[in-house]
PDB file of N, CA and C in Angstrom:
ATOM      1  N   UNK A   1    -152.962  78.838 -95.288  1.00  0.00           N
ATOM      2  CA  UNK A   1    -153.909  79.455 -96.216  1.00  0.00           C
ATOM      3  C   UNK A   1    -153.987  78.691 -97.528  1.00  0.00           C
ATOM      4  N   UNK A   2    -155.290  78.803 -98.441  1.00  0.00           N
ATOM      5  CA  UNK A   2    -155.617  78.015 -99.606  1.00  0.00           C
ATOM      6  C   UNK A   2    -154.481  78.913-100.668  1.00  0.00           C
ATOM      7  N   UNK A   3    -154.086  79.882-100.197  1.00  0.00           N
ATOM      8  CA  UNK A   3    -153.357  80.627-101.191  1.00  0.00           C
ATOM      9  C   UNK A   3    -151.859  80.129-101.748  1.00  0.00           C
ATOM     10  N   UNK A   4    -151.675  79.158-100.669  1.00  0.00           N
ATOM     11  CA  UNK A   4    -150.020  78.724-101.096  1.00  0.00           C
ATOM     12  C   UNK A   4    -150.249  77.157-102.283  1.00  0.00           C
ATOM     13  N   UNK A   5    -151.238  76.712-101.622  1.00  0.00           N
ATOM     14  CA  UNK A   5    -151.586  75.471-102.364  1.00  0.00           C
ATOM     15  C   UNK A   5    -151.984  75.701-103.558  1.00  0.00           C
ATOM     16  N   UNK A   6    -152.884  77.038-104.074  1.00  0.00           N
ATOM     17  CA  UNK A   6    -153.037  77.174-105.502  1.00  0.00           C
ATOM     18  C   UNK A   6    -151.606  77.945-106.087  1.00  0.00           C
ATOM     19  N   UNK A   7    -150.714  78.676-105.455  1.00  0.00           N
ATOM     20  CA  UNK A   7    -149.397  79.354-105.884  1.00  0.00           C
ATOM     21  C   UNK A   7    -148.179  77.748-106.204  1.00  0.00           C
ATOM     22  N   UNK A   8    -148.887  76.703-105.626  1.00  0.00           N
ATOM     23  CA  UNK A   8    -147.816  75.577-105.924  1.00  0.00           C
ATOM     24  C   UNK A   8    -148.516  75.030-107.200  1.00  0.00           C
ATOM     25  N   UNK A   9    -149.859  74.788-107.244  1.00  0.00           N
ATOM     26  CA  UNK A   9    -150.204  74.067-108.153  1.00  0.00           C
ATOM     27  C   UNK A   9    -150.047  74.768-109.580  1.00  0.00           C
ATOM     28  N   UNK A  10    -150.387  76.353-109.307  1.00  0.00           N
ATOM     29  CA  UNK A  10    -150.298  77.229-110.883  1.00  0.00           C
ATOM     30  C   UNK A  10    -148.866  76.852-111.325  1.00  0.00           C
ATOM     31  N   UNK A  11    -147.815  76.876-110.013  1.00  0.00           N
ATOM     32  CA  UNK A  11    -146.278  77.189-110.538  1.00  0.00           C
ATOM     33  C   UNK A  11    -145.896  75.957-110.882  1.00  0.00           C
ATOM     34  N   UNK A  12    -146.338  74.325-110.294  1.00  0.00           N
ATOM     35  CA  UNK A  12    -145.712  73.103-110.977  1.00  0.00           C
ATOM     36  C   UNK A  12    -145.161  73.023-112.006  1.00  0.00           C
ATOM     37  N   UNK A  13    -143.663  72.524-111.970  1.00  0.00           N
ATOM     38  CA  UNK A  13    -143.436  72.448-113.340  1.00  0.00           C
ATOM     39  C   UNK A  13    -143.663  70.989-113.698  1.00  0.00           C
ATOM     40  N   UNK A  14    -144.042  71.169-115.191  1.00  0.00           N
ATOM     41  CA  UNK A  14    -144.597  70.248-116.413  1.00  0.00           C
ATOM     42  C   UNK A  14    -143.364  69.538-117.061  1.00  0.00           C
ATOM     43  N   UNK A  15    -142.789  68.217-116.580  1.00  0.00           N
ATOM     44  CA  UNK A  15    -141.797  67.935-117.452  1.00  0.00           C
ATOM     45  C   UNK A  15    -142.052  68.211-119.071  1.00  0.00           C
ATOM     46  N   UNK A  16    -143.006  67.421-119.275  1.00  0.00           N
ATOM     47  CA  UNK A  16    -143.100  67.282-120.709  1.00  0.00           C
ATOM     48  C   UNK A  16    -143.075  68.267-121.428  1.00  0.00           C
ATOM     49  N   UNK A  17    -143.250  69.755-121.054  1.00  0.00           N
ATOM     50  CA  UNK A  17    -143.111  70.628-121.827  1.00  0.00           C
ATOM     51  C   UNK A  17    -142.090  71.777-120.218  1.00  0.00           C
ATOM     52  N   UNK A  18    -140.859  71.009-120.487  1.00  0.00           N
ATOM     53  CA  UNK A  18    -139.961  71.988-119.502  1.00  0.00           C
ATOM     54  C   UNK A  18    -139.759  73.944-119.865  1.00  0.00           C
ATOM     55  N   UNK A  19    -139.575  73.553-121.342  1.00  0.00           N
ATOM     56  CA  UNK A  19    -138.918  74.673-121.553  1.00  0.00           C
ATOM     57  C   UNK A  19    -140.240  75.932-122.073  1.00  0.00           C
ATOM     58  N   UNK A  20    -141.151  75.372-122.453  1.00  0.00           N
ATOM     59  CA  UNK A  20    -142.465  76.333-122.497  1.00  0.00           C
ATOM     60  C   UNK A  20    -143.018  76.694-121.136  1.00  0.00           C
ATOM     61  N   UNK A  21    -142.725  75.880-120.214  1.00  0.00           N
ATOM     62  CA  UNK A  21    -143.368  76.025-118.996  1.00  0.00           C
ATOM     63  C   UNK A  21    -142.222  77.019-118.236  1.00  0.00           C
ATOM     64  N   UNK A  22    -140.982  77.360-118.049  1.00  0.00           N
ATOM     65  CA  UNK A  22    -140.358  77.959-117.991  1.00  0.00           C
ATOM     66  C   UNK A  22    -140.627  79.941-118.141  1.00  0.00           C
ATOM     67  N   UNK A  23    -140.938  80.492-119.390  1.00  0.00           N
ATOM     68  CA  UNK A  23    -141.324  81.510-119.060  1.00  0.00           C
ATOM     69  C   UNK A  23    -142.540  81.894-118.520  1.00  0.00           C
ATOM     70  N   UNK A  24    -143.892  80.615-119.036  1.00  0.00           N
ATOM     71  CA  UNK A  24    -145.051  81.025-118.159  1.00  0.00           C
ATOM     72  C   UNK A  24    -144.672  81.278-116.435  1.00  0.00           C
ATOM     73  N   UNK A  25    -144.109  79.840-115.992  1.00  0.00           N
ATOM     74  CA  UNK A  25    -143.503  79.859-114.515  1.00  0.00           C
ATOM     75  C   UNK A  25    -142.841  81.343-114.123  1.00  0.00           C
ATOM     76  N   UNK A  26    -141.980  82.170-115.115  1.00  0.00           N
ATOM     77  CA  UNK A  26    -141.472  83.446-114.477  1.00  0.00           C
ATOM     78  C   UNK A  26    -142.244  84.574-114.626  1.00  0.00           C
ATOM     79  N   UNK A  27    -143.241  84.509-115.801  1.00  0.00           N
ATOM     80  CA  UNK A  27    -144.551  85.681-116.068  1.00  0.00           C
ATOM     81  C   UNK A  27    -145.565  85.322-113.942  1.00  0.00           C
ATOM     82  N   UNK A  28    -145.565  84.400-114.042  1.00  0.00           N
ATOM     83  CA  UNK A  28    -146.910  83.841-112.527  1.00  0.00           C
ATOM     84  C   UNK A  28    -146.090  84.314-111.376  1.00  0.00           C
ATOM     85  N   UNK A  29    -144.728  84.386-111.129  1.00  0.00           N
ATOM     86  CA  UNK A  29    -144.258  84.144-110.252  1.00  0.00           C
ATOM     87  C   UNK A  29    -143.599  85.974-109.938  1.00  0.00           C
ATOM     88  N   UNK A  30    -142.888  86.522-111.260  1.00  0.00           N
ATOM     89  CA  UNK A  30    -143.489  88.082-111.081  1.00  0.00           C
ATOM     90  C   UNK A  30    -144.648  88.460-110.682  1.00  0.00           C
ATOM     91  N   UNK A  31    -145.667  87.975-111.332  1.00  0.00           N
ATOM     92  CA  UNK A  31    -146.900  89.031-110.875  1.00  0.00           C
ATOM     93  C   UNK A  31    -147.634  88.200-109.254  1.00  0.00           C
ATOM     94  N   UNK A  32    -147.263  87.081-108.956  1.00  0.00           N
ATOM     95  CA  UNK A  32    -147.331  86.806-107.648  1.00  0.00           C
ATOM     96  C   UNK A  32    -146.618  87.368-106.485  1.00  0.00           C
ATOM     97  N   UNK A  33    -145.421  87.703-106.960  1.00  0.00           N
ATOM     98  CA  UNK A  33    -144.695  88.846-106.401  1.00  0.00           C
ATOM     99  C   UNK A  33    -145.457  89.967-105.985  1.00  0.00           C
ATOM    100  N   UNK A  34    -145.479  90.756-107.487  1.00  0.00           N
ATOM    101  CA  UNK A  34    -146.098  91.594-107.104  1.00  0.00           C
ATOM    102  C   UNK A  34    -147.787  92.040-106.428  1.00  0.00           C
ATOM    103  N   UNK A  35    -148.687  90.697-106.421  1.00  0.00           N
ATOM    104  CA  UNK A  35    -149.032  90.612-105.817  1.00  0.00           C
ATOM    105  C   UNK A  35    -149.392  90.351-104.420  1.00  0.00           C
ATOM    106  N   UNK A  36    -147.952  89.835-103.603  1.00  0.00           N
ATOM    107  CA  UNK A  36    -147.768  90.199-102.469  1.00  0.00           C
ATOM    108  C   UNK A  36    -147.400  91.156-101.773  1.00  0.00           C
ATOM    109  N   UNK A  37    -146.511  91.645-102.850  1.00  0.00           N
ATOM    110  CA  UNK A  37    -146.285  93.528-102.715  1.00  0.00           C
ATOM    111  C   UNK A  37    -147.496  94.492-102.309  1.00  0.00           C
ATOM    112  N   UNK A  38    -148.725  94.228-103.331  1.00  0.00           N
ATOM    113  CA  UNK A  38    -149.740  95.356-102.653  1.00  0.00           C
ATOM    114  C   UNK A  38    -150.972  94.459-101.885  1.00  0.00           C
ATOM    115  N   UNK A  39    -150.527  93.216-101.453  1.00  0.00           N
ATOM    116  CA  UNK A  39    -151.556  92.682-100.909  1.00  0.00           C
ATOM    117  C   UNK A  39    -151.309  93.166 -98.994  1.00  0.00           C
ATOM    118  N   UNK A  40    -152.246  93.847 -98.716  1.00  0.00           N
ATOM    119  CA  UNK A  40    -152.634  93.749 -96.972  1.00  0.00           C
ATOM    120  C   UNK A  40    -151.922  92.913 -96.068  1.00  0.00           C
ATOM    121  N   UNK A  41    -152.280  91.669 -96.682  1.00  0.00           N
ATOM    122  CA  UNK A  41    -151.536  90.642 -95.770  1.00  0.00           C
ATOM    123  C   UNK A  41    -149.934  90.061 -95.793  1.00  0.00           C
ATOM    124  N   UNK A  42    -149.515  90.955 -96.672  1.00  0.00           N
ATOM    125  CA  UNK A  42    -147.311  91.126 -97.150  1.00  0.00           C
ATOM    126  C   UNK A  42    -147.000  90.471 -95.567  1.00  0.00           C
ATOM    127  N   UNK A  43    -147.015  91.250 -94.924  1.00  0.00           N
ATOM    128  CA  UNK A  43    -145.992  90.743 -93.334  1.00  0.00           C
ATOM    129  C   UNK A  43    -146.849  89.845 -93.018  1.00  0.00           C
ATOM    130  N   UNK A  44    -147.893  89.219 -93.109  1.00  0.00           N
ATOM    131  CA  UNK A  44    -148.387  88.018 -92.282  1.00  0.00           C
ATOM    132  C   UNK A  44    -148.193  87.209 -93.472  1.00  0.00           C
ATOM    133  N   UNK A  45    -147.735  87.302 -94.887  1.00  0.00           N
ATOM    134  CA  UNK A  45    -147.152  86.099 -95.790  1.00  0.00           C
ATOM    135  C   UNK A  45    -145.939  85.376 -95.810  1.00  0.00           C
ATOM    136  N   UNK A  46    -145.048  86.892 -95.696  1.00  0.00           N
ATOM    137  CA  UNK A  46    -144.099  87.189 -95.469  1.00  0.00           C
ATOM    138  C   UNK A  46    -143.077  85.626 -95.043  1.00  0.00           C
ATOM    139  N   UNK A  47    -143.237  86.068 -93.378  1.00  0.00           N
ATOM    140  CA  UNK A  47    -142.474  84.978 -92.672  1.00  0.00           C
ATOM    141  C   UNK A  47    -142.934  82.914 -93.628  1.00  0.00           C
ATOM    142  N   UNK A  48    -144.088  83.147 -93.589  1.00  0.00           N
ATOM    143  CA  UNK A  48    -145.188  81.272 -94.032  1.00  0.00           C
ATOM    144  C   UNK A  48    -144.149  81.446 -95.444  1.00  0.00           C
ATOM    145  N   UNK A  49    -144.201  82.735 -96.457  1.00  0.00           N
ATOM    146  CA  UNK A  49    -143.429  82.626 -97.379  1.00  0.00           C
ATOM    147  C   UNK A  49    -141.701  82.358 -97.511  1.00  0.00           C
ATOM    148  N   UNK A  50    -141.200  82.537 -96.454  1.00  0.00           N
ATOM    149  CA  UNK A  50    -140.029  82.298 -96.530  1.00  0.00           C
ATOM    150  C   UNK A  50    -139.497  81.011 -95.623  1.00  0.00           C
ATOM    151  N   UNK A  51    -140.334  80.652 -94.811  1.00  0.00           N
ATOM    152  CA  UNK A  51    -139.849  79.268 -93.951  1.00  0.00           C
ATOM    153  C   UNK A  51    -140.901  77.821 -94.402  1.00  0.00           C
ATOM    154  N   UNK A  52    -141.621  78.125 -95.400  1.00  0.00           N
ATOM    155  CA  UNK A  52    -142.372  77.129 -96.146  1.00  0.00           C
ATOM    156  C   UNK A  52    -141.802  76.898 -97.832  1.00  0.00           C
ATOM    157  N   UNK A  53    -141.873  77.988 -98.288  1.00  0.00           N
ATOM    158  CA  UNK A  53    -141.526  77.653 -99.826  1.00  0.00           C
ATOM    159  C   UNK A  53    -140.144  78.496-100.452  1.00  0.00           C
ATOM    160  N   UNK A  54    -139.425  79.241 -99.491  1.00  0.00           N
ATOM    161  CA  UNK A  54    -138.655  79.727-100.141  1.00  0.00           C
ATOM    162  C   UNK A  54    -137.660  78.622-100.730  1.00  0.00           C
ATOM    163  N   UNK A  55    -137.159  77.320-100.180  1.00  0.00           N
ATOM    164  CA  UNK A  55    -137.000  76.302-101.006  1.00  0.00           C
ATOM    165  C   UNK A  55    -137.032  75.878-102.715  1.00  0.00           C
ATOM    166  N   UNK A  56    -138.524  75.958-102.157  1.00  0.00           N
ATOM    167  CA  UNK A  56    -139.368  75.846-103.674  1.00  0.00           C
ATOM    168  C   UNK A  56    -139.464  76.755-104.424  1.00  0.00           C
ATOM    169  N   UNK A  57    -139.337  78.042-104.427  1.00  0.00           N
ATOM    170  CA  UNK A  57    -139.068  79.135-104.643  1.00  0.00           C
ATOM    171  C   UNK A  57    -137.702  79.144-105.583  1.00  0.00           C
ATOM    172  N   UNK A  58    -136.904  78.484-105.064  1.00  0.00           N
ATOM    173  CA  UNK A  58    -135.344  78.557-105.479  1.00  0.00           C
ATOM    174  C   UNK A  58    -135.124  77.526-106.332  1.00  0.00           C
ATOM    175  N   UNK A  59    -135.697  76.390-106.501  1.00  0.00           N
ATOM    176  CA  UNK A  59    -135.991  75.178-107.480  1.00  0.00           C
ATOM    177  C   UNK A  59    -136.846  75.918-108.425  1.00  0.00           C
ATOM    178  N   UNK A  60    -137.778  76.437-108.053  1.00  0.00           N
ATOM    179  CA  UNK A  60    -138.495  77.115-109.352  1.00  0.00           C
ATOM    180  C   UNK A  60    -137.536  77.785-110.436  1.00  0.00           C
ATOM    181  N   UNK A  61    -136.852  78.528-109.838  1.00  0.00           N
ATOM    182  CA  UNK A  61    -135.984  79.844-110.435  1.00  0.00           C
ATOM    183  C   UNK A  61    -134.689  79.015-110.852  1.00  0.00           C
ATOM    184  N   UNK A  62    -134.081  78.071-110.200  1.00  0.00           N
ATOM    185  CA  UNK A  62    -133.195  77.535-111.042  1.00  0.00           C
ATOM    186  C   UNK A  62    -133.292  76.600-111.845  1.00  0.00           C
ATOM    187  N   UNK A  63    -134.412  76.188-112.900  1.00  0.00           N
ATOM    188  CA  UNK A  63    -135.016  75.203-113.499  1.00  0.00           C
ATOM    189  C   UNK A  63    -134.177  76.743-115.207  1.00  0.00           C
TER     190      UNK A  63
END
């Protein structure tokens, strides 16, 4: 889906500005959350979300 490719590109992190990009990255990535929470398609994201980016997911969060 086009949905993971714009969820990578919003979340990229920006060296040059690491540490400003940092709380925007955790404000996008809550409400992407929670937008999978009330989105329809949760269990058909679900699995693509955890064997594609949960990785990236975890590099995000430990930055």
């Amino acid at each position: 889906r086009h949905l993971f490719g714009f969820i990578i590109e919003v979340t990229k992190p920006h060296p040059y500005k690491k540490y400003q990009s940092h709380t925007r990255q955790e404000i996008l990535i809550k409400s992407i959350v929670k937008l999978f929470l009330l989105s329809f398609d949760f269990y058909e994201l679900l699995p693509k979300l955890l064997y594609c980016n949960l990785t990236y997911f975890l590099y995000l969060c430990s930055l």
